[in-house]
PDB file of N, CA and C in Angstrom:
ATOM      1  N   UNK A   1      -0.862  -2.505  14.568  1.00  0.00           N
ATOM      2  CA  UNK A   1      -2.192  -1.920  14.668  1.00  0.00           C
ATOM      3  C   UNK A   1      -3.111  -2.615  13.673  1.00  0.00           C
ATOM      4  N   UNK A   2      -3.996  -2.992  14.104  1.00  0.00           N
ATOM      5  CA  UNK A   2      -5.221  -3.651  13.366  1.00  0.00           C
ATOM      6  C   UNK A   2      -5.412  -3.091  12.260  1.00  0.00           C
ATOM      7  N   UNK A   3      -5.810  -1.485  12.239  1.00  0.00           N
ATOM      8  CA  UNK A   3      -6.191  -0.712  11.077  1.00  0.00           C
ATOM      9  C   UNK A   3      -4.989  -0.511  10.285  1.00  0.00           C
ATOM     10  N   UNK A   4      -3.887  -0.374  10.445  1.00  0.00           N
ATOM     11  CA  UNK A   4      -2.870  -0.513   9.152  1.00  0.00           C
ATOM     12  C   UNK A   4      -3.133  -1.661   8.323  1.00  0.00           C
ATOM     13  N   UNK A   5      -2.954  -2.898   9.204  1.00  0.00           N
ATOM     14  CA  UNK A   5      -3.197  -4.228   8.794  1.00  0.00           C
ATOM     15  C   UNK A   5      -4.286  -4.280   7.714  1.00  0.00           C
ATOM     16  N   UNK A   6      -5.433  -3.621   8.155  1.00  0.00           N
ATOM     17  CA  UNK A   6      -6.341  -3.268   7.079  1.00  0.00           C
ATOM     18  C   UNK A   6      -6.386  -2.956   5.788  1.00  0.00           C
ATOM     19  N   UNK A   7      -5.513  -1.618   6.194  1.00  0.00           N
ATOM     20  CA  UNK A   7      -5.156  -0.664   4.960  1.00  0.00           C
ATOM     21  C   UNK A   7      -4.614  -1.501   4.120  1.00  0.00           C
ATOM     22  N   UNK A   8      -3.224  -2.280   4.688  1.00  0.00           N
ATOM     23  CA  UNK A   8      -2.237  -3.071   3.932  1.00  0.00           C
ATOM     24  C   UNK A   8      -3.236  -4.041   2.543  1.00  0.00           C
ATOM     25  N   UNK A   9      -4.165  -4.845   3.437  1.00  0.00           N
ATOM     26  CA  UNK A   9      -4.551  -5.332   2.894  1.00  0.00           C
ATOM     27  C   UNK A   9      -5.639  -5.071   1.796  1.00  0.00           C
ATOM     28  N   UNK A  10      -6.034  -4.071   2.134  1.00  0.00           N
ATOM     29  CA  UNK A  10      -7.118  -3.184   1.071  1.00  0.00           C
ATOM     30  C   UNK A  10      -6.294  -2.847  -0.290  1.00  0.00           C
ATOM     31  N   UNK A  11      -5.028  -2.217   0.224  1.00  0.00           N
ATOM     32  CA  UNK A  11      -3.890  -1.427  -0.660  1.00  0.00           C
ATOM     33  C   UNK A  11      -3.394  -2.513  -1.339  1.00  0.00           C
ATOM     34  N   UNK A  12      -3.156  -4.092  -1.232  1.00  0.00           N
ATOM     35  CA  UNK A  12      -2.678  -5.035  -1.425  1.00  0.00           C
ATOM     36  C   UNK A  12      -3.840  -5.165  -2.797  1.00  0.00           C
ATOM     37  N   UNK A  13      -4.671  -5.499  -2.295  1.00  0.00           N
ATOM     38  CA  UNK A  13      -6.166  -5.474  -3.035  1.00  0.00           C
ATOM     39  C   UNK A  13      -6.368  -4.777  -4.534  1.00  0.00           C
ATOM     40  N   UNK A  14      -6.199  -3.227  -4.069  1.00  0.00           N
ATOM     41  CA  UNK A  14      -6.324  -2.484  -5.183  1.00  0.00           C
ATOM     42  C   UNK A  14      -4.560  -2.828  -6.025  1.00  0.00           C
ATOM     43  N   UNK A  15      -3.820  -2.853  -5.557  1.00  0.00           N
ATOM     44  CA  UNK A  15      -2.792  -3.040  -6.660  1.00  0.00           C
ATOM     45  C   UNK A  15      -2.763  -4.378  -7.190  1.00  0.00           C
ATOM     46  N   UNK A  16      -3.459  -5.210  -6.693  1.00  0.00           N
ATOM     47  CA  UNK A  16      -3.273  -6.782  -7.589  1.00  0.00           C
ATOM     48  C   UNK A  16      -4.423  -6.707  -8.658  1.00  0.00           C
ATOM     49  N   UNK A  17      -5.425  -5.946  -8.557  1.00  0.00           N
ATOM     50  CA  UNK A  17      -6.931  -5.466  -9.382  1.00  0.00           C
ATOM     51  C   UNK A  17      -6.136  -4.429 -10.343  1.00  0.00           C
ATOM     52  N   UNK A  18      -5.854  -3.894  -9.974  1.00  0.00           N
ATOM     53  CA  UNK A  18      -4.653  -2.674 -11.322  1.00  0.00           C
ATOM     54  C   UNK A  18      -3.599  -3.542 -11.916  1.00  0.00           C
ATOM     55  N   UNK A  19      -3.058  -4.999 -11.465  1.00  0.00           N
ATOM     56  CA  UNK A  19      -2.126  -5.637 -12.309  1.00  0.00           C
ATOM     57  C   UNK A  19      -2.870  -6.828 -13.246  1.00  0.00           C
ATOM     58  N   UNK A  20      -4.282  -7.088 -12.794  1.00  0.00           N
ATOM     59  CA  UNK A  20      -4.935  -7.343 -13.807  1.00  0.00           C
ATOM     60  C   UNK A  20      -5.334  -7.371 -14.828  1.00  0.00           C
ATOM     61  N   UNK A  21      -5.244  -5.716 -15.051  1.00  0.00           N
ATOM     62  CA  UNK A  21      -5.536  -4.926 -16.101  1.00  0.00           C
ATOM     63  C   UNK A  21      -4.466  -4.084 -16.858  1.00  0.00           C
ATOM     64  N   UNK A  22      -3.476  -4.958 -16.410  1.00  0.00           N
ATOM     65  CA  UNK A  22      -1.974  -4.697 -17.757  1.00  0.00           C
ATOM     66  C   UNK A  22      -2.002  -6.009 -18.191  1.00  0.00           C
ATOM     67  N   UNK A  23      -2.133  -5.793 -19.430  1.00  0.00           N
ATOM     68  CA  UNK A  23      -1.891  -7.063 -20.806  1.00  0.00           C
ATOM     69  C   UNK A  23      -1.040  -6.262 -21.340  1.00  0.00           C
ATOM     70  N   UNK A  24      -1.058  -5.116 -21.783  1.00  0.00           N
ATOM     71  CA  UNK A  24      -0.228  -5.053 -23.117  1.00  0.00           C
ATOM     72  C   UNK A  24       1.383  -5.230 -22.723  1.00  0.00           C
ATOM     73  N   UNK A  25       1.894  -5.389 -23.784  1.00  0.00           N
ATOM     74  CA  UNK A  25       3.781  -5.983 -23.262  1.00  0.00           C
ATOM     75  C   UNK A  25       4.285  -4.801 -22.867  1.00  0.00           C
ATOM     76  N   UNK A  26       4.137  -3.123 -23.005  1.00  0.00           N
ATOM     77  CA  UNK A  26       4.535  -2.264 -22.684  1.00  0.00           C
ATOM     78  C   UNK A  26       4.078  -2.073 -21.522  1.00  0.00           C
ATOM     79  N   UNK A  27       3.372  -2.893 -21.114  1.00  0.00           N
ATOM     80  CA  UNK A  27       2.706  -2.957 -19.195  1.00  0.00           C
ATOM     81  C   UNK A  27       3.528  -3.401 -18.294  1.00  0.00           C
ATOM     82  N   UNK A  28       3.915  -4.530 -19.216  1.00  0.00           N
ATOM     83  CA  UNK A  28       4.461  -5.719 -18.315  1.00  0.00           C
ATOM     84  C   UNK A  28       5.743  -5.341 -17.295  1.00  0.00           C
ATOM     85  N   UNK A  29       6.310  -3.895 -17.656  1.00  0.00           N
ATOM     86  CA  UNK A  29       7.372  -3.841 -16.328  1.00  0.00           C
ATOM     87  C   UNK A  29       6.970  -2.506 -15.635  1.00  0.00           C
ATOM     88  N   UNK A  30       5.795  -2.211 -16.047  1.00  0.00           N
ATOM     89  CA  UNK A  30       5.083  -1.419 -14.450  1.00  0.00           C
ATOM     90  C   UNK A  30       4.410  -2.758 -13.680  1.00  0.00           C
ATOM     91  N   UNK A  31       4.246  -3.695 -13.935  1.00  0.00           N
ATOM     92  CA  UNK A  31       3.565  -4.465 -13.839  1.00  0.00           C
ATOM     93  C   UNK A  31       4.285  -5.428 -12.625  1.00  0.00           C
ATOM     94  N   UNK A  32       5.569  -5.488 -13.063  1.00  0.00           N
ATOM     95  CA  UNK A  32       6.762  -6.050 -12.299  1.00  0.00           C
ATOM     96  C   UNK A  32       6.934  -5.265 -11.376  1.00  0.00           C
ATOM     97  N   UNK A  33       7.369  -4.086 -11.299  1.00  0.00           N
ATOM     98  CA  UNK A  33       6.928  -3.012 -10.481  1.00  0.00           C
ATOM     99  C   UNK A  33       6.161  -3.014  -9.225  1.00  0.00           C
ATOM    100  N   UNK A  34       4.741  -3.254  -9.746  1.00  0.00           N
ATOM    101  CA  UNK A  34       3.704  -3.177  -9.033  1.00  0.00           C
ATOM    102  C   UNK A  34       3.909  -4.453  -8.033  1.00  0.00           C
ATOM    103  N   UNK A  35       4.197  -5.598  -8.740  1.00  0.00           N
ATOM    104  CA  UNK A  35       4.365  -6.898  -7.879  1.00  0.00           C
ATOM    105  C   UNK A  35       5.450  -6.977  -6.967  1.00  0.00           C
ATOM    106  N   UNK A  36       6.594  -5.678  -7.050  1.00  0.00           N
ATOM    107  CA  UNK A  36       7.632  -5.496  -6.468  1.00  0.00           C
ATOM    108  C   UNK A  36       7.187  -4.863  -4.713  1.00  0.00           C
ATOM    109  N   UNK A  37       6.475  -3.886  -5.483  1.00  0.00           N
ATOM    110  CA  UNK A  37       5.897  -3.020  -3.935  1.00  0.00           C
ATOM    111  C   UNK A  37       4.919  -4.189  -3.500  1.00  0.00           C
ATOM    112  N   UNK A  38       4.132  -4.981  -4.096  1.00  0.00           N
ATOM    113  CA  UNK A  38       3.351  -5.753  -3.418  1.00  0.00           C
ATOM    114  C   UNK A  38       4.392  -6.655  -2.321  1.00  0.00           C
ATOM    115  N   UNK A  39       5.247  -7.279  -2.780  1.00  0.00           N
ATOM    116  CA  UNK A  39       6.125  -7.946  -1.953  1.00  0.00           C
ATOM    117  C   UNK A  39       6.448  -7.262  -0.900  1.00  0.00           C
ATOM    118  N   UNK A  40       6.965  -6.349  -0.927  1.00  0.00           N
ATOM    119  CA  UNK A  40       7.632  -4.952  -0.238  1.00  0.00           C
ATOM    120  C   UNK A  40       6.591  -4.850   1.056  1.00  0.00           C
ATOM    121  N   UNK A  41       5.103  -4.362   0.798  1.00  0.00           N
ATOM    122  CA  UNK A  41       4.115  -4.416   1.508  1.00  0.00           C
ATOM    123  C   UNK A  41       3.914  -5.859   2.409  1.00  0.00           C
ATOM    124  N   UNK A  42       3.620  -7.151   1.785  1.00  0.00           N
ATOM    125  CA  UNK A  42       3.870  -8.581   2.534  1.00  0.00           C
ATOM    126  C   UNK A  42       4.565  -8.716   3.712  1.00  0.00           C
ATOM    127  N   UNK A  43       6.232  -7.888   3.700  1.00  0.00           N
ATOM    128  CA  UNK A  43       7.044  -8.126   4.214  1.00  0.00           C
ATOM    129  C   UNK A  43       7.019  -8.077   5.756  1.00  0.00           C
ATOM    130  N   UNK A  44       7.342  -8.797   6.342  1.00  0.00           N
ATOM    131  CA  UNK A  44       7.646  -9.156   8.282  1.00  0.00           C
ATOM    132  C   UNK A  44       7.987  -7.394   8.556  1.00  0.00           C
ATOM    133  N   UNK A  45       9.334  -7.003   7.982  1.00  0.00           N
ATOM    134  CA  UNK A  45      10.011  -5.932   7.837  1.00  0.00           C
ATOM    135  C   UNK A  45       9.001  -4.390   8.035  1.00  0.00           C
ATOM    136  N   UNK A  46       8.731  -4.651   6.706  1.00  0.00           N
ATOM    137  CA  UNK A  46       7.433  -3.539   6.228  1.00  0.00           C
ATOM    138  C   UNK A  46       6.341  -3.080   7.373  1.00  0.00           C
ATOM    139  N   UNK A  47       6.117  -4.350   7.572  1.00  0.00           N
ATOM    140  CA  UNK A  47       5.235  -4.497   8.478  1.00  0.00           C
ATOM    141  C   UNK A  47       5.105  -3.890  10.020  1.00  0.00           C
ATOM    142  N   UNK A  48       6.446  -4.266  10.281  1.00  0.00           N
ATOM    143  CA  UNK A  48       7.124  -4.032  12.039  1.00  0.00           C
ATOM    144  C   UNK A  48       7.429  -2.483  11.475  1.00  0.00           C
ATOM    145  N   UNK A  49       7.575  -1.895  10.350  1.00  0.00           N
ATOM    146  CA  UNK A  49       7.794  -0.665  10.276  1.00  0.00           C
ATOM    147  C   UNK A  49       6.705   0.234  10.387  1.00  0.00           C
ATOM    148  N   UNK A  50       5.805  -0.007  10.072  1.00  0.00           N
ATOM    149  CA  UNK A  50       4.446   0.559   9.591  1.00  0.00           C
ATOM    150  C   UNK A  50       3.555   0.334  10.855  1.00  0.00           C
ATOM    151  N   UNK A  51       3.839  -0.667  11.635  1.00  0.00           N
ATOM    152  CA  UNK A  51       3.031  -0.481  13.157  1.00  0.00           C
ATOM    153  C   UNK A  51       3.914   0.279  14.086  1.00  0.00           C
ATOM    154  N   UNK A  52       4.944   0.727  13.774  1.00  0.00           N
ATOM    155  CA  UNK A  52       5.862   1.455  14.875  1.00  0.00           C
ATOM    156  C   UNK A  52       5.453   2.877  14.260  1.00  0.00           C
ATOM    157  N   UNK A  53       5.427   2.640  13.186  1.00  0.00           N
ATOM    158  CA  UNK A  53       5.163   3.969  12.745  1.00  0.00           C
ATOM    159  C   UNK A  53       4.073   4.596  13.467  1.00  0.00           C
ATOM    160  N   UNK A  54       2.966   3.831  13.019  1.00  0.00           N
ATOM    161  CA  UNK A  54       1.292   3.982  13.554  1.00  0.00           C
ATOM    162  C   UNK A  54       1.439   4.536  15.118  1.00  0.00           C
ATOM    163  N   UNK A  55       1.930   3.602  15.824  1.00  0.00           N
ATOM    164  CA  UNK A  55       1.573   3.935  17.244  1.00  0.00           C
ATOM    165  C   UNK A  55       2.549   4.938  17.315  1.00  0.00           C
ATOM    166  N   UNK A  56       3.943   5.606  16.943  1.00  0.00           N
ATOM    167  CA  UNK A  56       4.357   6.589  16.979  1.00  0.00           C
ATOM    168  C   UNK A  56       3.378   7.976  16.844  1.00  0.00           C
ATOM    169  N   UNK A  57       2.709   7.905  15.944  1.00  0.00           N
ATOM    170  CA  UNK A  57       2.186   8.981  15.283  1.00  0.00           C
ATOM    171  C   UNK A  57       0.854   9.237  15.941  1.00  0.00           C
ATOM    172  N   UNK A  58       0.141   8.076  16.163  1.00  0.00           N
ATOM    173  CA  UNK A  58      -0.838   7.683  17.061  1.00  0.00           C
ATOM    174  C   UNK A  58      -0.951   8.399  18.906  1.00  0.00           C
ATOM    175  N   UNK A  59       0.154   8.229  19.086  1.00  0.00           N
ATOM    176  CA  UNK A  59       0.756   8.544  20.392  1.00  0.00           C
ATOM    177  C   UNK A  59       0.821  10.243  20.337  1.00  0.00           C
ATOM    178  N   UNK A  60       1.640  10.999  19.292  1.00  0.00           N
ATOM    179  CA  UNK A  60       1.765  12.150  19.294  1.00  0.00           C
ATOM    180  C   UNK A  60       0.246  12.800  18.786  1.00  0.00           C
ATOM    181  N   UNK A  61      -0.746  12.068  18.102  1.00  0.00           N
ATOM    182  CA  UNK A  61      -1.499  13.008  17.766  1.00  0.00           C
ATOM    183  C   UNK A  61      -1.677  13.571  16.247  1.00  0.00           C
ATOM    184  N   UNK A  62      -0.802  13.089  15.653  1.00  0.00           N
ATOM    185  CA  UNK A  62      -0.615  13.585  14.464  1.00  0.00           C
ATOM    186  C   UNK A  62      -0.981  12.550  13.119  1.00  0.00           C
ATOM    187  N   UNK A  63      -2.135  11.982  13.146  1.00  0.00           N
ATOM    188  CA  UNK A  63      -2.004  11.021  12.455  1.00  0.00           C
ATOM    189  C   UNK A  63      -3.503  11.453  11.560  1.00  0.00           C
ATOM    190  N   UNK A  64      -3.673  11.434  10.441  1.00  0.00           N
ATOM    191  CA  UNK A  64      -5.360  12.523  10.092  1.00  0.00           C
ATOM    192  C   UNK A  64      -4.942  11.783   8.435  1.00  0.00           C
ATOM    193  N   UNK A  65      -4.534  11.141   8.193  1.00  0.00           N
ATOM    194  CA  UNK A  65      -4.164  10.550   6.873  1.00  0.00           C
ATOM    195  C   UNK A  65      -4.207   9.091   6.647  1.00  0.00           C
ATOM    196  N   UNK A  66      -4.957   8.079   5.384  1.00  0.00           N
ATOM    197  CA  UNK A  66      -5.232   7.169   5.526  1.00  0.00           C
ATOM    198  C   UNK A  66      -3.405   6.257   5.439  1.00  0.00           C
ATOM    199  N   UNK A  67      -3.487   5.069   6.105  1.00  0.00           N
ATOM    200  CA  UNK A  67      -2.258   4.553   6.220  1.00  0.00           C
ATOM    201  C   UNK A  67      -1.623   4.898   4.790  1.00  0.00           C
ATOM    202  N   UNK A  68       0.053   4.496   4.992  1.00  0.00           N
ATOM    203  CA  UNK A  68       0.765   4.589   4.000  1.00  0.00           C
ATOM    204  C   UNK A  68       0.927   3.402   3.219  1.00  0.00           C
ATOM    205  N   UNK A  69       0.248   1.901   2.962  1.00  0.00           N
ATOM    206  CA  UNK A  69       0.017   1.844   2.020  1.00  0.00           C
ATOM    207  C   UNK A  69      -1.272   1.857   1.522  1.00  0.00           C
ATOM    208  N   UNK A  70      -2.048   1.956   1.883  1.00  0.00           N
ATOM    209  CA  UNK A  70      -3.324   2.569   0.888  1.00  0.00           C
ATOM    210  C   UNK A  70      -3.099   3.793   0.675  1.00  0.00           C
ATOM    211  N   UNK A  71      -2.259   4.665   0.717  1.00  0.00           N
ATOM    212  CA  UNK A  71      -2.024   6.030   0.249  1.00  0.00           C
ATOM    213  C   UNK A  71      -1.210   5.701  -1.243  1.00  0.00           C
ATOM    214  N   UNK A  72      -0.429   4.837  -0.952  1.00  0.00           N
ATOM    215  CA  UNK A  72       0.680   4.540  -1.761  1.00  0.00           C
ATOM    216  C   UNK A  72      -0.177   3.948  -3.101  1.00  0.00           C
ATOM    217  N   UNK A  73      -0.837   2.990  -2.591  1.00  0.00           N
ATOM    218  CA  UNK A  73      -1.842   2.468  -3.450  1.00  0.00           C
ATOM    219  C   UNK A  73      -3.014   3.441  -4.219  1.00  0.00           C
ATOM    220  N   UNK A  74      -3.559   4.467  -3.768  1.00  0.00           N
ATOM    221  CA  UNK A  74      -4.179   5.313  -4.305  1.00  0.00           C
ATOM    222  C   UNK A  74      -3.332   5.934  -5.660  1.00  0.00           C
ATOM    223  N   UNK A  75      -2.033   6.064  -5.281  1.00  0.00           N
ATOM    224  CA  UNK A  75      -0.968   7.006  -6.001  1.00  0.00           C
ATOM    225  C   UNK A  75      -0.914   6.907  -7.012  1.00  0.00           C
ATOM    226  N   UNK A  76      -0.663   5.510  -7.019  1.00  0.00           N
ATOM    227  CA  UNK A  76      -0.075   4.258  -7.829  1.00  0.00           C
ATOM    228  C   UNK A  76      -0.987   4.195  -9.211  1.00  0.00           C
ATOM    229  N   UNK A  77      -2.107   4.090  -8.436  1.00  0.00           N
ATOM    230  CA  UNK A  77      -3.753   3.956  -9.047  1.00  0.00           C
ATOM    231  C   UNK A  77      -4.115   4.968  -9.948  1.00  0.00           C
ATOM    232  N   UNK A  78      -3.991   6.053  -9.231  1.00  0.00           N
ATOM    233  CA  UNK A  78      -4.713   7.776 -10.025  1.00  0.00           C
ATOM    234  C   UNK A  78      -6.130   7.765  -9.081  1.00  0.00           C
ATOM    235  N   UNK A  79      -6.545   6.995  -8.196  1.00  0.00           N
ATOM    236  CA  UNK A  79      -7.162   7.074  -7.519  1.00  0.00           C
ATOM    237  C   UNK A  79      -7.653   8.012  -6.766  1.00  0.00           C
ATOM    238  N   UNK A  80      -8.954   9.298  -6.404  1.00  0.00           N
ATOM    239  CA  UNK A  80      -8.727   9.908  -5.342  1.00  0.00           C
ATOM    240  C   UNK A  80      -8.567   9.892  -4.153  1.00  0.00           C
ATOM    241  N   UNK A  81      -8.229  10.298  -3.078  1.00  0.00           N
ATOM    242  CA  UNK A  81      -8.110   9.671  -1.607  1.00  0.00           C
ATOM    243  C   UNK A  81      -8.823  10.116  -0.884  1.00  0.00           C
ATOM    244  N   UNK A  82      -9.616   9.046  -0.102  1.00  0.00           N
ATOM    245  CA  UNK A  82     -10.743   8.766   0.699  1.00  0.00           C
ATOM    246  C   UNK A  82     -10.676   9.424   1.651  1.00  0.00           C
TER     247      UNK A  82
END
């Protein structure tokens, strides 16, 4: 789905802008972390999961929540959700 694809990439967005802003050395392994789920998100895998998901949920009707990773990314953040 186009609009996950979106999200992904928005959510991609805000967590590489939040790993910017760890310098201090006690950062550095949320930091690893963060670059962990970023990969995670990238993934072929992730990906084929998160559009099956979509049109699953899509299909039933039940879908009223921004994708799961810009949700994830909000989380992550302290962000409120849009």
């Amino acid at each position: 789905c186009a609009c996950s694809c979106l999200d992904t990439d928005r959510a991609l967005a805000l967590l590489e802008e939040y790993c910017k802003k760890l310098r201090k050395p006690e950062e550095q392994q949320l930091k690893k972390a963060i670059r962990k789920v970023m990969g995670i998100f990238k993934s072929s895998l992730f990906q084929a999961l998160l559009g099956s998901f979509t049109k699953k949920t899509t299909r039933h009707g039940t879908i009223s929540h921004p994708s799961l990773p810009a949700a994830a990314a909000y989380d992550v953040l302290g962000c409120p959700k849009i």
